[in-house]
Protein backbone atom coordinates (compact mmCIF):
# COMPACT_ATOMS: atom_id res chain seq x y z
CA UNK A 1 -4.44 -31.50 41.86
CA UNK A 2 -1.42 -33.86 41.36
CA UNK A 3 0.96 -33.23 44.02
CA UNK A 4 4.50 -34.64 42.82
CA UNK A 5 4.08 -33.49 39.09
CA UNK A 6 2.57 -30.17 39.89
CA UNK A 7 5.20 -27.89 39.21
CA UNK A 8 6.45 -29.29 35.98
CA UNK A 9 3.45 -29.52 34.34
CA UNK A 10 1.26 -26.79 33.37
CA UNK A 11 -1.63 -25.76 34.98
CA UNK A 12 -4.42 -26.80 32.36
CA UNK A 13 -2.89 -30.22 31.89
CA UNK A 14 -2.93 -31.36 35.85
CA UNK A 15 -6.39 -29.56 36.06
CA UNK A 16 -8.24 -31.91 33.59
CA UNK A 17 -6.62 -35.30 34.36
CA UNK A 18 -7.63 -34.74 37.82
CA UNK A 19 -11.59 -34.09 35.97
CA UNK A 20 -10.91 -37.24 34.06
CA UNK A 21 -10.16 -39.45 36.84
CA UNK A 22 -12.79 -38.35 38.81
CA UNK A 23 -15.12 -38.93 35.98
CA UNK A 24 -13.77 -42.55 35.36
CA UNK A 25 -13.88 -43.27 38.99
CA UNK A 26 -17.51 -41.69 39.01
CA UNK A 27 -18.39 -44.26 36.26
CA UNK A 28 -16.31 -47.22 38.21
CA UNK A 29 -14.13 -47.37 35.34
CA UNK A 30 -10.43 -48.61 35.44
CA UNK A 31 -7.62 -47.71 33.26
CA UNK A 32 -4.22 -48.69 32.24
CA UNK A 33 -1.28 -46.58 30.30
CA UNK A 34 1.77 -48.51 28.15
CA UNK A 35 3.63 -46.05 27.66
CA UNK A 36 7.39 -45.40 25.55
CA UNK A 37 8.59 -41.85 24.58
CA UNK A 38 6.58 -40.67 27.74
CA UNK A 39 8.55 -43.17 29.96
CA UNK A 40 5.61 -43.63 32.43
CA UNK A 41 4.83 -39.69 32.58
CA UNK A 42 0.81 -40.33 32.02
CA UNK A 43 0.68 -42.62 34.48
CA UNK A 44 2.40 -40.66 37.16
CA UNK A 45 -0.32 -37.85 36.14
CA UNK A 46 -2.86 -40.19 36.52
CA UNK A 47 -1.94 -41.79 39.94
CA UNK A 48 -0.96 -38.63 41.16
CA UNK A 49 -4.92 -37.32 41.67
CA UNK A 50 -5.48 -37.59 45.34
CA UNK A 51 -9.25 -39.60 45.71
CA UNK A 52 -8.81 -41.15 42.40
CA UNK A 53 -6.39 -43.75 42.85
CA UNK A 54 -8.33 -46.62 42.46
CA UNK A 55 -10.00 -45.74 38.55
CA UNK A 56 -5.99 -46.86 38.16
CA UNK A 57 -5.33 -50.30 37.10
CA UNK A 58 -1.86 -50.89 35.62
CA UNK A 59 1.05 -49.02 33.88
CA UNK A 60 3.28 -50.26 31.50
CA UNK A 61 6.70 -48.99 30.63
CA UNK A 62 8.24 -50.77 27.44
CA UNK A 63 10.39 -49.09 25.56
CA UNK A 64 12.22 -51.98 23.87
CA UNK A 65 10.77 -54.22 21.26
CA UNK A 66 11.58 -57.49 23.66
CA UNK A 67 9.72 -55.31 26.61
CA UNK A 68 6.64 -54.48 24.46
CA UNK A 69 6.34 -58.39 23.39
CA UNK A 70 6.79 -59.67 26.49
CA UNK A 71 4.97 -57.53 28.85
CA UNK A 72 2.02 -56.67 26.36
CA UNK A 73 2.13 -59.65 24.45
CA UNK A 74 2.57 -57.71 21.10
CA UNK A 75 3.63 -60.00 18.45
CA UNK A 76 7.69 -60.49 17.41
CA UNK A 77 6.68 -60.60 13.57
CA UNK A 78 4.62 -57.05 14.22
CA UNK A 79 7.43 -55.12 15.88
CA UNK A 80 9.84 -56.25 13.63
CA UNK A 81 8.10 -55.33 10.22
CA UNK A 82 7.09 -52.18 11.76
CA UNK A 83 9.01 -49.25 12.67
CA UNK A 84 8.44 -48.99 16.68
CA UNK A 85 7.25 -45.69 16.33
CA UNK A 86 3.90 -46.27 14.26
CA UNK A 87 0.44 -46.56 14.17
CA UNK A 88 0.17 -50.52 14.37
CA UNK A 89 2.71 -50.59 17.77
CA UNK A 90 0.85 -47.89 19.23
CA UNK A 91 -2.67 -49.94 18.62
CA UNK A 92 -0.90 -53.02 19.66
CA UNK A 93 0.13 -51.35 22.85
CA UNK A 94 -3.26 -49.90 24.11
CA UNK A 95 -5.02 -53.43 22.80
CA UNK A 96 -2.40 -55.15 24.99
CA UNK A 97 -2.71 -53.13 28.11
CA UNK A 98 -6.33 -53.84 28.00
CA UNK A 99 -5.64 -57.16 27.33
CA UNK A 100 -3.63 -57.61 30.13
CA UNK A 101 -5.17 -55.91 32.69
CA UNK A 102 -8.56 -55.56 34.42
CA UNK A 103 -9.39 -51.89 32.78
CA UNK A 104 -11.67 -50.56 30.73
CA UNK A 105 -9.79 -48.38 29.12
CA UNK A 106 -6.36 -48.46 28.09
CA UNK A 107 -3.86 -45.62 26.11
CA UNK A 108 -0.80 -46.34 24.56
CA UNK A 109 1.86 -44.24 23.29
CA UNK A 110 4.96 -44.70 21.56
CA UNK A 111 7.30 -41.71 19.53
CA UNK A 112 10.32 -39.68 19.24
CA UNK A 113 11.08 -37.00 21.72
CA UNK A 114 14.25 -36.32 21.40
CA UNK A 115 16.36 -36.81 18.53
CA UNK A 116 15.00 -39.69 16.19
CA UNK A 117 18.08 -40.86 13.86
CA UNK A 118 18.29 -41.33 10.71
CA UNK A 119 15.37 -41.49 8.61
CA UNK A 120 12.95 -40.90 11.41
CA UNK A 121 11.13 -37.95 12.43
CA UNK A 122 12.06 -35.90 15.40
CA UNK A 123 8.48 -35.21 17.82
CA UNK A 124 6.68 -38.26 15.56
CA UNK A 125 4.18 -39.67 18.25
CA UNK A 126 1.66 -42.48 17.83
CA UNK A 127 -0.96 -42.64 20.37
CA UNK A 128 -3.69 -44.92 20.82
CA UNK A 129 -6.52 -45.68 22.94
CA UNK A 130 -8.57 -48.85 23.20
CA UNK A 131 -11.61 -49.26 24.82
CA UNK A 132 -14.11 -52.51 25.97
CA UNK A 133 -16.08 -53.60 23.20
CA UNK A 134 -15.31 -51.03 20.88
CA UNK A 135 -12.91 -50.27 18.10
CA UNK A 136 -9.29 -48.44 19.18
CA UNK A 137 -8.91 -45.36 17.96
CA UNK A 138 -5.06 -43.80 17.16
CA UNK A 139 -3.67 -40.15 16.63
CA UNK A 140 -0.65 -39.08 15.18
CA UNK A 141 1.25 -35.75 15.85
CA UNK A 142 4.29 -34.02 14.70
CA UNK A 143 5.63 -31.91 17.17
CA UNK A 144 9.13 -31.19 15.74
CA UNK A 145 12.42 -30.60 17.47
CA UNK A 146 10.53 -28.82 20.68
CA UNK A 147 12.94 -31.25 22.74
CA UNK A 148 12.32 -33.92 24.58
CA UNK A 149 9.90 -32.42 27.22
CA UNK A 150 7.81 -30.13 25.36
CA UNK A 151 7.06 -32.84 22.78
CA UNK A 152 6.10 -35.44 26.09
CA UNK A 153 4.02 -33.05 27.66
CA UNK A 154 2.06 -32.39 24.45
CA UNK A 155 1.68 -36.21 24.16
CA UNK A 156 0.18 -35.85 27.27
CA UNK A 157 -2.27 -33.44 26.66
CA UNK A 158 -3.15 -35.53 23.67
CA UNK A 159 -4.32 -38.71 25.17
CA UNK A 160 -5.99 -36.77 27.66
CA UNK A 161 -7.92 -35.21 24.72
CA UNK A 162 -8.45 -38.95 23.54
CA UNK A 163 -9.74 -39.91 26.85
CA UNK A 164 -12.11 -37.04 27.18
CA UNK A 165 -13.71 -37.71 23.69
CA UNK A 166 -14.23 -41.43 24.85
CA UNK A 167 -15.48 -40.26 28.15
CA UNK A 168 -18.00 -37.89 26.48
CA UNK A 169 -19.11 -40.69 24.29
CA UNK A 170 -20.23 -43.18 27.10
């Protein structure tokens, strides 16, 4: 069980991160998280299992366009004729964490959780996860006004759902 996050997070969602970390660390797998509307949430989960720390590679936190370029080498010209909350920044981000790190897996995640502005879609969340020698996969949600933490903890649970379908798959 995590020990920091524990009592913010529900009970189901610290439960099966610890199973997944165990089960990457069983397979000697190593993973990395960029992360934006969760502002390094997953990857607190994640290093947070006690006897799994090292199935962790990397985090990255980027939630401006200049951060996502120059930390996961995501290209100017793609950020800036995309919105950053879409499907093609969220692929670019898990493709870059994997690219720049030694994992084997990598999620990224990038959305609205609070209040999106005008024209954009309160609880919108891209996620993506890419994976060594296969293709990345993405998954949208709308989660609606729930506020800022509901609609980050149900990001979480998502790419922990995406995980555990690429676990199962391996």
């Amino acid at each position: 069980m995590s020990e920091t996050l524990e009592p913010a997070l529900p009970d189901d969602l610290d439960e099966r991160a610890e199973r997944l970390m165990h089960a990457l660390c069983d397979r000697g797998w190593k993973i990395a998280t960029a992360e934006s509307c969760t502002g390094g949430m997953l990857a607190a989960l994640l290093t947070d299992i006690e006897g799994a720390g090292h199935g962790f590679e990397r985090g990255f936190v980027t939630y401006t366009k200049d951060s996502k370029a120059e930390l996961l080498g995501i290209d100017r010209g793609l950020l800036d004729n995309n919105d950053a909350v879409s499907e093609a920044v969220a692929r670019a981000m898990a493709e870059g964490a994997l690219e720049r790190s030694c994992s084997d897996v990598a999620l990224g995640v990038t959305g609205f959780a609070g209040p999106a502005g005008d024209g954009h879609e309160e609880g919108l969340v891209h996620m993506a996860l890419a994976r060594r020698g296969q293709a990345t996969r993405q998954r949208v949600e709308h989660f609606g006004p729930a506020g800022r933490g509901p609609v980050r903890i149900k990001a979480l649970r998502c790419m922990l759902e995406m995980l555990q379908e690429s676990l199962d798959e391996s």
